[in-house]
Protein backbone atom coordinates (compact mmCIF):
# COMPACT_ATOMS: atom_id res chain seq x y z
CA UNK A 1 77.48 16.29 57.79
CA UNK A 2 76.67 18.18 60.76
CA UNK A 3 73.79 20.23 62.02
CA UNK A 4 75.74 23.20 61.70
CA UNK A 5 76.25 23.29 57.85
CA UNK A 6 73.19 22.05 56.86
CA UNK A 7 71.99 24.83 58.71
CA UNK A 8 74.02 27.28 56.95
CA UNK A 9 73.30 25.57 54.08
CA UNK A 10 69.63 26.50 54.60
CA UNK A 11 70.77 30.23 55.41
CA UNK A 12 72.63 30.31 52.59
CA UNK A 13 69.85 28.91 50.28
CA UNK A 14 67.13 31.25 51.40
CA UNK A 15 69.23 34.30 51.00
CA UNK A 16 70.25 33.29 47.71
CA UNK A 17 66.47 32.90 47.00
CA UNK A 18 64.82 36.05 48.43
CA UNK A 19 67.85 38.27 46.62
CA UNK A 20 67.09 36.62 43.29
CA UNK A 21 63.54 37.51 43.45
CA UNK A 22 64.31 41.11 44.85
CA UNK A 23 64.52 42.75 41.70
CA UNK A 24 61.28 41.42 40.23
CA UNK A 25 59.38 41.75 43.41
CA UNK A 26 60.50 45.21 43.56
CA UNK A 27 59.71 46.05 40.28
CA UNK A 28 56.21 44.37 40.29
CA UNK A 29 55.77 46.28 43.55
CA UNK A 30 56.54 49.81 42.03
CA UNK A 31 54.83 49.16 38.93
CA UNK A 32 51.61 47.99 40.73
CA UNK A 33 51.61 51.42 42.71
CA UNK A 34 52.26 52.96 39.89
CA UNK A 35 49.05 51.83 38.59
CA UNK A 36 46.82 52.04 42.06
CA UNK A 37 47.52 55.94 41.54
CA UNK A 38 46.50 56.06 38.04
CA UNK A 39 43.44 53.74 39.29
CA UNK A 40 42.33 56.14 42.02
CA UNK A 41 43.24 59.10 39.65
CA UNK A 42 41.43 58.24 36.48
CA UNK A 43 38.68 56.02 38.69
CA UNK A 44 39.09 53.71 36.09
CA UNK A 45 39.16 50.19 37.96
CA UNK A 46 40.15 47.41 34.98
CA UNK A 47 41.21 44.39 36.29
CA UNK A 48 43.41 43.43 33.60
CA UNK A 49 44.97 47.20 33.74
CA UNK A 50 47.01 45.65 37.05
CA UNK A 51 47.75 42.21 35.62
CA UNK A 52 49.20 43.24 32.39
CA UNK A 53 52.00 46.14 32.99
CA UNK A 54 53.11 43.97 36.25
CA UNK A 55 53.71 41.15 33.85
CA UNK A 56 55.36 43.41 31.18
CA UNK A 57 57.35 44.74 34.33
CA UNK A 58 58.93 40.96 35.59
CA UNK A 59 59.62 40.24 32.04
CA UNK A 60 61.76 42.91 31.44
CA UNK A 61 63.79 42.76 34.91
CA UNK A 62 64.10 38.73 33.76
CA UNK A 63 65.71 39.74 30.80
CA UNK A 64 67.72 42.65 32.86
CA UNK A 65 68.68 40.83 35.96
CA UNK A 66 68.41 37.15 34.18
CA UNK A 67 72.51 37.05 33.81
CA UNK A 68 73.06 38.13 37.04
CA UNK A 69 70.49 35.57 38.45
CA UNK A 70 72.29 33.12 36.33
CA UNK A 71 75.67 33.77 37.50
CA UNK A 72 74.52 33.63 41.35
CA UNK A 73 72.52 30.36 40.67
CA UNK A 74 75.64 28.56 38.54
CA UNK A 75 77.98 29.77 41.62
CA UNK A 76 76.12 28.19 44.04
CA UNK A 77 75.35 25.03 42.21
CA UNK A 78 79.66 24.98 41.85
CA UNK A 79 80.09 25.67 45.32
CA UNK A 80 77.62 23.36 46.69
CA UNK A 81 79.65 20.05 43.97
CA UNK A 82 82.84 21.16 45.10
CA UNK A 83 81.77 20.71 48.80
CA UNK A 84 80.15 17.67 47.78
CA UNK A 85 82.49 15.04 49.22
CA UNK A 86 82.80 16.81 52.27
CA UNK A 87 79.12 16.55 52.89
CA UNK A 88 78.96 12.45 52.30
């Protein structure tokens, strides 16, 4: 195994990583400005009023995104056992 491909390896891993968490990240991110305006709007400063919808929000891109994180996450595992003897 060579420095090159576990390298890549690496790469390949962290990509895989910060696109799978894209979508809830995103959505957390939106929702939580979403409530900083109705914050500074209403003046109403809960602390729970942040926690709760962003919450609400990840759960609900889990259960949109969750077969599509599945299906990256499966075809990496497969890639990474086929190349398996290669590696050894």
């Amino acid at each position: 195994m060579s420095e090159d491909y576990v390298l890549h390896l690496a790469r390949e891993t962290i990509v895989i990583i910060l696109t799978m968490s894209a979508p809830m990240l995103v959505l957390s991110l939106l929702v939580g400005l979403g409530i900083s305006i109705f914050q500074a709007t209403t003046q109403i400063q809960e602390q729970t009023l942040t926690f709760v919808p962003k919450i609400v929000a990840v759960f609900l891109g889990v259960l949109v995104f969750g077969s599509w994180m599945l299906n990256v996450i499966v075809q990496f595992t497969v890639n990474l056992y086929q190349n398996l003897p290669h590696l050894l």
